[in-house]
PDB file of N, CA and C in Angstrom:
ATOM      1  N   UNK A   1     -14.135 -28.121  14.160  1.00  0.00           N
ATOM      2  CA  UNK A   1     -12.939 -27.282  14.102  1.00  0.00           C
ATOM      3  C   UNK A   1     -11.699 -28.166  13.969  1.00  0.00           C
ATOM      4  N   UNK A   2     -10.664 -27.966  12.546  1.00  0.00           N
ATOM      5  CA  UNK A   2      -9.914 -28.719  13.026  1.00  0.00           C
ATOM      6  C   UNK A   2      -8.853 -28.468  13.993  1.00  0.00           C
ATOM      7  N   UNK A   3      -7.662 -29.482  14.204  1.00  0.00           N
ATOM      8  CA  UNK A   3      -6.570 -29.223  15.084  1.00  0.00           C
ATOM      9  C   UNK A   3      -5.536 -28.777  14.658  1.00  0.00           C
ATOM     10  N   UNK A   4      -5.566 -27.374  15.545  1.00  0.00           N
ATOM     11  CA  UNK A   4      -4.367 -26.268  15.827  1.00  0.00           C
ATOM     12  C   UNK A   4      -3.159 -26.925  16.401  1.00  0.00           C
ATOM     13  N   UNK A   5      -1.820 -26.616  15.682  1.00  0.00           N
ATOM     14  CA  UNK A   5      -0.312 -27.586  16.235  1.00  0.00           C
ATOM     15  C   UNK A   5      -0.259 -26.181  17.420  1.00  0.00           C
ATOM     16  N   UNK A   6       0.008 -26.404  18.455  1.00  0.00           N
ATOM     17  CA  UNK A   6       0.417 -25.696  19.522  1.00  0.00           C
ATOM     18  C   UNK A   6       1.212 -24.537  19.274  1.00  0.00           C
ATOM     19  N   UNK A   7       1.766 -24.833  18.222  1.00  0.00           N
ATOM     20  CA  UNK A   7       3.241 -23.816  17.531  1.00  0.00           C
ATOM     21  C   UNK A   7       2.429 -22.737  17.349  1.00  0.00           C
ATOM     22  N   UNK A   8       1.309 -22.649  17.086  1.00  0.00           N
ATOM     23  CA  UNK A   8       0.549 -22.356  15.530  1.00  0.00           C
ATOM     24  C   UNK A   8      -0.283 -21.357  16.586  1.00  0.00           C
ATOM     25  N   UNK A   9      -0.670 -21.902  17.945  1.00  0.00           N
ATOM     26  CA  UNK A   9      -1.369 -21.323  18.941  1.00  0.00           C
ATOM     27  C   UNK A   9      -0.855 -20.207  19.699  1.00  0.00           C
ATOM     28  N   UNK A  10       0.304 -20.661  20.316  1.00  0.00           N
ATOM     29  CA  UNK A  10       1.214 -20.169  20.568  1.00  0.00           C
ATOM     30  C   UNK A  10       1.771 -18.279  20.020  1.00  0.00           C
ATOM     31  N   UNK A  11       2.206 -18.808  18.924  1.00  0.00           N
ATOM     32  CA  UNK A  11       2.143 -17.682  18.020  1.00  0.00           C
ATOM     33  C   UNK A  11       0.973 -16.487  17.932  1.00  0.00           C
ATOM     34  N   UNK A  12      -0.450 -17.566  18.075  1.00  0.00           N
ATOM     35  CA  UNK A  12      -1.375 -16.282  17.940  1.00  0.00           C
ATOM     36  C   UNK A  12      -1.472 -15.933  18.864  1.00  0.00           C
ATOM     37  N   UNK A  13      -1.251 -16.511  20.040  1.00  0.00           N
ATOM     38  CA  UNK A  13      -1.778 -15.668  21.591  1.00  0.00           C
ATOM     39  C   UNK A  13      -0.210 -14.764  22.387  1.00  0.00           C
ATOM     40  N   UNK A  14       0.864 -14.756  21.233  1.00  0.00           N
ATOM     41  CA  UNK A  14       1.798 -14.148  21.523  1.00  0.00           C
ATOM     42  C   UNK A  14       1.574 -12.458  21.624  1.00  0.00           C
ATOM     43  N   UNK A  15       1.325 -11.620  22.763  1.00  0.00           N
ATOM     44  CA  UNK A  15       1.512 -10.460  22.967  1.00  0.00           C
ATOM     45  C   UNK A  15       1.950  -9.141  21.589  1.00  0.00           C
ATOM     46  N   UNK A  16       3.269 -10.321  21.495  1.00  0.00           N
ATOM     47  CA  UNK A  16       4.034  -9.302  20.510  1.00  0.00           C
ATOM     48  C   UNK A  16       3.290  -9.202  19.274  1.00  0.00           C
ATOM     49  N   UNK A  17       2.275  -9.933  18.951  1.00  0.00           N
ATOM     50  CA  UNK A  17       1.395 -10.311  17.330  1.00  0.00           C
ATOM     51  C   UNK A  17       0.813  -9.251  17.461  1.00  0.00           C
ATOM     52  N   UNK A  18       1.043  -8.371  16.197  1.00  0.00           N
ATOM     53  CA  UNK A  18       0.064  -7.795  15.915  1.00  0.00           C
ATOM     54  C   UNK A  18      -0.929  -7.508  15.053  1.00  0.00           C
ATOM     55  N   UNK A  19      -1.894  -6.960  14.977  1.00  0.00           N
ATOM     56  CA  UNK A  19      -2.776  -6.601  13.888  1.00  0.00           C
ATOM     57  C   UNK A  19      -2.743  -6.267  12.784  1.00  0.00           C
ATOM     58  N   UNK A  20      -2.763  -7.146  11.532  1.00  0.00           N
ATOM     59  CA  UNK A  20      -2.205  -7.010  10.080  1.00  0.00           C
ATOM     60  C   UNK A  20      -3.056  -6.782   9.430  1.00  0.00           C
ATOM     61  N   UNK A  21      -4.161  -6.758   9.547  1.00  0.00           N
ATOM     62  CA  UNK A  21      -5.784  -6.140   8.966  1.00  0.00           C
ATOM     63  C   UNK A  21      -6.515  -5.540   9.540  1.00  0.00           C
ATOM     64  N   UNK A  22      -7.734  -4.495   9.433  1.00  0.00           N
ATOM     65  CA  UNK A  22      -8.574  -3.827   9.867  1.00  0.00           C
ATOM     66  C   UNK A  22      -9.690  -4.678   9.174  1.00  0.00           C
ATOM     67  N   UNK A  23     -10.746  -4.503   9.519  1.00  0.00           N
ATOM     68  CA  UNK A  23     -12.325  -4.430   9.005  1.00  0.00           C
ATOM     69  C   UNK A  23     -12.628  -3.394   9.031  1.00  0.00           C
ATOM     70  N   UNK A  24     -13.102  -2.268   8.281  1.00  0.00           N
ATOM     71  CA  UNK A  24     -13.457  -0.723   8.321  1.00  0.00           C
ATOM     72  C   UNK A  24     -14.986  -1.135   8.065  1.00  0.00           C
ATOM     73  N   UNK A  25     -15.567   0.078   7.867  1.00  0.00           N
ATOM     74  CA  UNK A  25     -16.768   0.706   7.678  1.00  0.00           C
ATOM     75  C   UNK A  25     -17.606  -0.073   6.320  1.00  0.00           C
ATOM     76  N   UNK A  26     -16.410  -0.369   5.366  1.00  0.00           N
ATOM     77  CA  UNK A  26     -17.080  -0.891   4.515  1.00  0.00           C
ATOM     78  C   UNK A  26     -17.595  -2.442   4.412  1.00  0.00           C
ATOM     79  N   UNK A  27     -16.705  -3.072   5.509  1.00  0.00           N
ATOM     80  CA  UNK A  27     -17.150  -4.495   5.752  1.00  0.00           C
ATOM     81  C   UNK A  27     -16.479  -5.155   5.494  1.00  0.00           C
ATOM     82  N   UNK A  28     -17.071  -6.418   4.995  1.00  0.00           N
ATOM     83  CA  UNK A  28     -16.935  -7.369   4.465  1.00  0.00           C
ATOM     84  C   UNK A  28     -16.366  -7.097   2.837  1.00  0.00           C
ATOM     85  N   UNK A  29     -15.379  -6.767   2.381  1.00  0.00           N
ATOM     86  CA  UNK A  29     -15.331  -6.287   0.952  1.00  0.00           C
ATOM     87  C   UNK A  29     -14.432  -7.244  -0.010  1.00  0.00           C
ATOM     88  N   UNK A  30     -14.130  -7.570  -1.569  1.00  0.00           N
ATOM     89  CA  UNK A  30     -13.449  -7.880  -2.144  1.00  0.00           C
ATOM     90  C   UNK A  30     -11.988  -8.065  -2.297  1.00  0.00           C
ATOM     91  N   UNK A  31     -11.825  -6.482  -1.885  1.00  0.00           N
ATOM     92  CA  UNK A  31     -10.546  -6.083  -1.624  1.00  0.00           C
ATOM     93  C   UNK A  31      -9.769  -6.883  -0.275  1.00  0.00           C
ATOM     94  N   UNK A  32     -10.660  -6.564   0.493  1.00  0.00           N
ATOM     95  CA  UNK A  32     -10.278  -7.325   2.275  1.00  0.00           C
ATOM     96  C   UNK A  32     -10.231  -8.518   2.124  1.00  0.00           C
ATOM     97  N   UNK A  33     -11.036  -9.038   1.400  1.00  0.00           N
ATOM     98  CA  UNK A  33     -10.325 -10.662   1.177  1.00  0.00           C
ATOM     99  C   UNK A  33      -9.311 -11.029   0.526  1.00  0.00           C
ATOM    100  N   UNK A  34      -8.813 -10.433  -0.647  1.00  0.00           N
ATOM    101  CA  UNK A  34      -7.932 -10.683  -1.179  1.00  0.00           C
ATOM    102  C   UNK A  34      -6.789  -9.982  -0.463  1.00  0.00           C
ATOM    103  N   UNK A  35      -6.741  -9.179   0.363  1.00  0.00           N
ATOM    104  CA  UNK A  35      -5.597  -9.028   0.825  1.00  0.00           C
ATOM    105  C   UNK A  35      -5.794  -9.570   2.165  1.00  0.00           C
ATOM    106  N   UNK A  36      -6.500 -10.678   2.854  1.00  0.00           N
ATOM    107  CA  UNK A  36      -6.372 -11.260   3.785  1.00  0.00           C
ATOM    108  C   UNK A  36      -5.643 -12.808   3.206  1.00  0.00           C
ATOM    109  N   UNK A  37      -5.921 -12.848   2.017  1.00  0.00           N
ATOM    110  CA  UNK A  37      -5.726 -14.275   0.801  1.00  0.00           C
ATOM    111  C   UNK A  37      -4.224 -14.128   0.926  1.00  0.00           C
ATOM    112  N   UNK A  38      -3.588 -12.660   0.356  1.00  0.00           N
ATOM    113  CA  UNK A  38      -2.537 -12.838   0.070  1.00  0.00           C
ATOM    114  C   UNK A  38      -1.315 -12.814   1.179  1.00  0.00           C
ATOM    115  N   UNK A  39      -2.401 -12.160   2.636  1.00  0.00           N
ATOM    116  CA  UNK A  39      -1.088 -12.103   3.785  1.00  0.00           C
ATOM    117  C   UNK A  39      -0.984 -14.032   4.021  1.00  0.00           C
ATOM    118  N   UNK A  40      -2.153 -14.458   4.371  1.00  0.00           N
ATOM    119  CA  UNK A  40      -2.236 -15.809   4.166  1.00  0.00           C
ATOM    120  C   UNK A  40      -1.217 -16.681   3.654  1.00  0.00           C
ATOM    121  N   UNK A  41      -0.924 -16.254   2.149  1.00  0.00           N
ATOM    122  CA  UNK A  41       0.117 -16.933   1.321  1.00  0.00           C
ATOM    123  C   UNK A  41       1.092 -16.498   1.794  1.00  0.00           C
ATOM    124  N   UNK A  42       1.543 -15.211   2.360  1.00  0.00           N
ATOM    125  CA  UNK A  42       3.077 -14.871   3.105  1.00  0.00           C
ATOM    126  C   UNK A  42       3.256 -15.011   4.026  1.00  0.00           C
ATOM    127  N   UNK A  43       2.135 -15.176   4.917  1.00  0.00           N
ATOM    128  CA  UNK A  43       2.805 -15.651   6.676  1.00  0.00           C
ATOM    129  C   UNK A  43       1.944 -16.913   7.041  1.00  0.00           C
ATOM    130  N   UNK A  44       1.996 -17.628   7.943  1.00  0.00           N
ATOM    131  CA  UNK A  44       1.105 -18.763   8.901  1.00  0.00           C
ATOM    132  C   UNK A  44      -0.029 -18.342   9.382  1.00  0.00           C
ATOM    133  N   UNK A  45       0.055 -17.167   9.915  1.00  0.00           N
ATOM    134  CA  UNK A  45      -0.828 -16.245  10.886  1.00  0.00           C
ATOM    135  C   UNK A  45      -1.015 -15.234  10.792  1.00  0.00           C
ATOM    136  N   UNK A  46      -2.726 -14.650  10.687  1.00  0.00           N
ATOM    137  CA  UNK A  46      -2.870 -13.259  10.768  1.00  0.00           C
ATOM    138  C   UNK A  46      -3.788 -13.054  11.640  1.00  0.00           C
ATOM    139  N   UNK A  47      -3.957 -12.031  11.648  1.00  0.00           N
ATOM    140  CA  UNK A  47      -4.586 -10.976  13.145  1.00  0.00           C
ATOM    141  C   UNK A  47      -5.422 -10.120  12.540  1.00  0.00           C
ATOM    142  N   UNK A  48      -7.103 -10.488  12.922  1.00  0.00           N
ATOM    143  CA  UNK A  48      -7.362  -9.224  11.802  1.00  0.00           C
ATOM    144  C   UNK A  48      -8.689  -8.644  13.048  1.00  0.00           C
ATOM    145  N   UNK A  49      -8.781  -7.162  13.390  1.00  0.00           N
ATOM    146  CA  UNK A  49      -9.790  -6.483  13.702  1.00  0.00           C
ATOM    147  C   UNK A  49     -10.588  -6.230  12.864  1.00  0.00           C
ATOM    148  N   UNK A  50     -11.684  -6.479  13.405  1.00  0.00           N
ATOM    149  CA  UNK A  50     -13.181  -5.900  12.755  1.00  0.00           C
ATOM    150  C   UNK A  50     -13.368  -4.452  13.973  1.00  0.00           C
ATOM    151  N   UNK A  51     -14.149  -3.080  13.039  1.00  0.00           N
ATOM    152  CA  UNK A  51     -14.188  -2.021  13.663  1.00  0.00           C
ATOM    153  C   UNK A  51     -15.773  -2.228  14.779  1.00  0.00           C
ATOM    154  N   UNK A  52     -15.485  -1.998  15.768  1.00  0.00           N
ATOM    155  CA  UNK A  52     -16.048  -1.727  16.742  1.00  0.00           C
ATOM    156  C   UNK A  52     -17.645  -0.827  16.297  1.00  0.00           C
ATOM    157  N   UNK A  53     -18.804  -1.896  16.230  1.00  0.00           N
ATOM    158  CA  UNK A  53     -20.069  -1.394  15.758  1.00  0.00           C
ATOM    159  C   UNK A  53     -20.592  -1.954  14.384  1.00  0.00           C
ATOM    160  N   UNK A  54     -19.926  -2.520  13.886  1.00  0.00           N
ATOM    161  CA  UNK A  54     -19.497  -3.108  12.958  1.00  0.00           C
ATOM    162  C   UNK A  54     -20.996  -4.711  12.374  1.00  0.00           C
ATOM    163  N   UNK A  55     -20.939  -5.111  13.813  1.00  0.00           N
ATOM    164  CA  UNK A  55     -21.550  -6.176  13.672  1.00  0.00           C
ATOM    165  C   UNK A  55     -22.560  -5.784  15.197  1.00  0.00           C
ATOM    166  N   UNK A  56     -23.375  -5.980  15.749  1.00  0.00           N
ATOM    167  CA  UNK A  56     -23.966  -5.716  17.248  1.00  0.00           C
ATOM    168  C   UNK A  56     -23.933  -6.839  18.161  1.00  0.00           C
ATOM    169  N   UNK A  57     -24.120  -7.746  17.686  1.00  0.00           N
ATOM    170  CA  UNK A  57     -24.091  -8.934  19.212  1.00  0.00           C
ATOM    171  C   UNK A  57     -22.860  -9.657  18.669  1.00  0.00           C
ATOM    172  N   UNK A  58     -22.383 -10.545  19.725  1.00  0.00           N
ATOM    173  CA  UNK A  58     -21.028 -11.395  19.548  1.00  0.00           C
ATOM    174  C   UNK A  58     -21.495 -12.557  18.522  1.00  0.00           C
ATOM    175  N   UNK A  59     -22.693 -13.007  18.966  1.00  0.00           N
ATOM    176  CA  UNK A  59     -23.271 -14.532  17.646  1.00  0.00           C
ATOM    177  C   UNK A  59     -22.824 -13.772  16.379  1.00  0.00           C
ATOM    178  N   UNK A  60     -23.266 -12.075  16.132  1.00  0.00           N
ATOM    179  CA  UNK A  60     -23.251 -12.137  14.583  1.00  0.00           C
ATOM    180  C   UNK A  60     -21.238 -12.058  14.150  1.00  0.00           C
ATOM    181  N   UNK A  61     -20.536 -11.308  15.321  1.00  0.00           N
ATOM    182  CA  UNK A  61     -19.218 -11.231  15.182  1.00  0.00           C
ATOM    183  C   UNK A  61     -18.747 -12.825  15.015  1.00  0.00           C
ATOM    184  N   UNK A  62     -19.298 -13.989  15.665  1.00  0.00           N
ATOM    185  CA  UNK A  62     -18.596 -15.008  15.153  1.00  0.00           C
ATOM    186  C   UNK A  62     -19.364 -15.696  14.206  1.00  0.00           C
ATOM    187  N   UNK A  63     -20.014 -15.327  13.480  1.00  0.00           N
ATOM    188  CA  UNK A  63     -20.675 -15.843  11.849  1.00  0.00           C
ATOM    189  C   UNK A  63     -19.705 -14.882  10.888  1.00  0.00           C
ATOM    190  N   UNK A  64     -19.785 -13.791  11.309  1.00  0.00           N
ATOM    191  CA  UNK A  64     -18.560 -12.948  10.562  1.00  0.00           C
ATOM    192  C   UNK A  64     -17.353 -13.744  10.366  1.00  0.00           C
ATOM    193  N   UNK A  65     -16.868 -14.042  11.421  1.00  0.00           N
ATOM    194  CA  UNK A  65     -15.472 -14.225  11.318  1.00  0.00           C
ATOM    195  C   UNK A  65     -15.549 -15.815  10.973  1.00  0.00           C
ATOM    196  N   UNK A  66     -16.112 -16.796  10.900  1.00  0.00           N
ATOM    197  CA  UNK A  66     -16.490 -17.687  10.518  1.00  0.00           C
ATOM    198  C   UNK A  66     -16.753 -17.949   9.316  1.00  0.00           C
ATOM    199  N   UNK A  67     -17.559 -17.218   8.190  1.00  0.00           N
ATOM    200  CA  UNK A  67     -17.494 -16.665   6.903  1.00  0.00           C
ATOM    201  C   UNK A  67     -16.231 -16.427   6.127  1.00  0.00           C
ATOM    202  N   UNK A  68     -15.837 -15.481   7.097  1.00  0.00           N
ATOM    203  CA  UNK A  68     -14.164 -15.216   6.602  1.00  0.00           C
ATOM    204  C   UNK A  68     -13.033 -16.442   6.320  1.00  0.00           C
ATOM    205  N   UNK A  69     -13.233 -17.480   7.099  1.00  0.00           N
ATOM    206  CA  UNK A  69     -12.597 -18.417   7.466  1.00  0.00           C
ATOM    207  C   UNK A  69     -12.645 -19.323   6.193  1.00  0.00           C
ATOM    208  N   UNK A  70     -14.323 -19.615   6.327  1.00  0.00           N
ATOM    209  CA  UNK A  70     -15.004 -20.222   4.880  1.00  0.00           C
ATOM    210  C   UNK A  70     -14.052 -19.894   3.648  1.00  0.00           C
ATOM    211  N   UNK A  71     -14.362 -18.424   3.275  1.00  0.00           N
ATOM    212  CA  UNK A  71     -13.675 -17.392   1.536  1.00  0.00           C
ATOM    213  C   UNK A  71     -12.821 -17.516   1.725  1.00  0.00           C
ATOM    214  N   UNK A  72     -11.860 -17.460   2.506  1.00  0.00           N
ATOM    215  CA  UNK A  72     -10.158 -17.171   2.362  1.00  0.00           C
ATOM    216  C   UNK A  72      -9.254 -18.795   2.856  1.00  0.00           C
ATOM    217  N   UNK A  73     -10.688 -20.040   2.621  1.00  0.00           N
ATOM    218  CA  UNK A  73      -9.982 -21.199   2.997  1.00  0.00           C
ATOM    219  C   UNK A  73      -8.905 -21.260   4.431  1.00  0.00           C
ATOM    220  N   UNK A  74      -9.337 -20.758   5.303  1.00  0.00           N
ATOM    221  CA  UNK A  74      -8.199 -20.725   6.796  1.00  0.00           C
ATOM    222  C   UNK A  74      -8.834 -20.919   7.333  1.00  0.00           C
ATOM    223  N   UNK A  75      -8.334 -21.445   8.577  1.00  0.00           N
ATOM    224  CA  UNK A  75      -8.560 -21.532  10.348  1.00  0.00           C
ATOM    225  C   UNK A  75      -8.713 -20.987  10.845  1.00  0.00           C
ATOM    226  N   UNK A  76     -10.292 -20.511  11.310  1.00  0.00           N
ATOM    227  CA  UNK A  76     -10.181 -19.365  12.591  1.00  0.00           C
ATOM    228  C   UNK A  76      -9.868 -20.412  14.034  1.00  0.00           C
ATOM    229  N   UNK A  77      -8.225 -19.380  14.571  1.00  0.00           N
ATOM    230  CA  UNK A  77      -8.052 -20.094  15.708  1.00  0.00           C
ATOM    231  C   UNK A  77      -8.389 -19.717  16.391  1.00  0.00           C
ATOM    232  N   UNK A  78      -8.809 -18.646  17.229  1.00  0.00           N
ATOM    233  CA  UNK A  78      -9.331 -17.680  17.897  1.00  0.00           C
ATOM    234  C   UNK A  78      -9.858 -16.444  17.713  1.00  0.00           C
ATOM    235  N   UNK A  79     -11.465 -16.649  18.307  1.00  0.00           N
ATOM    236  CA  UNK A  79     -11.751 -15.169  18.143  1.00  0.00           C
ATOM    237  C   UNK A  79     -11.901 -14.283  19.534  1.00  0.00           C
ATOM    238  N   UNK A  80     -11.538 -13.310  19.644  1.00  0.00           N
ATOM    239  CA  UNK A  80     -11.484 -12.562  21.086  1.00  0.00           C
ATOM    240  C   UNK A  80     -12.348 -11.111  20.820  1.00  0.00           C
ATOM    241  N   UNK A  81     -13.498 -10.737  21.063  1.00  0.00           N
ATOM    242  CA  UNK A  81     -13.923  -9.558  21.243  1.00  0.00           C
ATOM    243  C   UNK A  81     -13.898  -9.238  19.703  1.00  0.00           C
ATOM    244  N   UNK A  82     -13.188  -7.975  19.507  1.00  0.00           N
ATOM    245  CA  UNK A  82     -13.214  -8.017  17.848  1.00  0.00           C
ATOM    246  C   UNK A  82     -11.953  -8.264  16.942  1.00  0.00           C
ATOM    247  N   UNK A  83     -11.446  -9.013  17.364  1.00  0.00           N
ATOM    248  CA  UNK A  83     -10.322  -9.685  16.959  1.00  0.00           C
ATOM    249  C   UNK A  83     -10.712 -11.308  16.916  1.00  0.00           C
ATOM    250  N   UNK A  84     -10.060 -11.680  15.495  1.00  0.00           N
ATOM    251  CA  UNK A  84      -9.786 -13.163  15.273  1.00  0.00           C
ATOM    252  C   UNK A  84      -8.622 -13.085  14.470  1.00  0.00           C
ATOM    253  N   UNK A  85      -7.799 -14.569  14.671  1.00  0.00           N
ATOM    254  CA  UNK A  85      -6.848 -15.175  14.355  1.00  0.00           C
ATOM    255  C   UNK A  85      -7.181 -16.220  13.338  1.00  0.00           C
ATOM    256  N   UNK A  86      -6.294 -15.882  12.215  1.00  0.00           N
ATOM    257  CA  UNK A  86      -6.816 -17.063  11.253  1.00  0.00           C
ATOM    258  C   UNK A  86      -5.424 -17.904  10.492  1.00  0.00           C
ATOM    259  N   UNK A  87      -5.249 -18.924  10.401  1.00  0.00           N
ATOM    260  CA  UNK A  87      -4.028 -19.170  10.017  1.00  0.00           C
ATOM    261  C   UNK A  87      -4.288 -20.533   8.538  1.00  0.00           C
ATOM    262  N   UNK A  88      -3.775 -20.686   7.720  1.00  0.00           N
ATOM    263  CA  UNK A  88      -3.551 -21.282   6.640  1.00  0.00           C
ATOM    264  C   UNK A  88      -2.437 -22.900   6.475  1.00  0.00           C
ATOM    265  N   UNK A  89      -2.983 -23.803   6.672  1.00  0.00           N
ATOM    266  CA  UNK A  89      -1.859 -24.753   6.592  1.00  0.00           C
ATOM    267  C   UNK A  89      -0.931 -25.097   5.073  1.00  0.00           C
TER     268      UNK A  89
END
């Protein structure tokens, strides 16, 4: 994993952050990446939920979100339950 600047941490574990993506029903999709690509290119940090049932044990939720990390070239900085943080240097 590489190293997160504190700034960068900070920011994601800020309260006020909120959720700029869903994961719906359909998954993993084309569309969801490219608009996870393009919040990417406009902010440092995004926040993205996956829907609840989605995936069944936590191992497969963090291969998920790990994957994601992979396609859209970012940092997963944290993943919490069904939420991860992914940010772009």
């Amino acid at each position: 994993m590489s190293q997160v600047p504190a700034s960068i941490r900070r920011m994601a574990h800020d309260r006020e952050f909120k959720v700029t993506l869903r994961i719906g029903r359909s998954g993993l999709t084309d569309a969801m990446f490219e608009e996870l690509d393009a919040q990417l290119r406009s902010r440092k940090v995004v926040k993205v939920k996956m829907n609840k049932g989605l995936v069944e044990e936590r191992s497969q939720r963090t291969i998920v979100f790990e994957e994601i990390a992979e396609r859209t070239n970012s940092i997963l900085v944290d993943a919490r339950g069904n939420v991860a943080i992914y940010w772009r240097k």
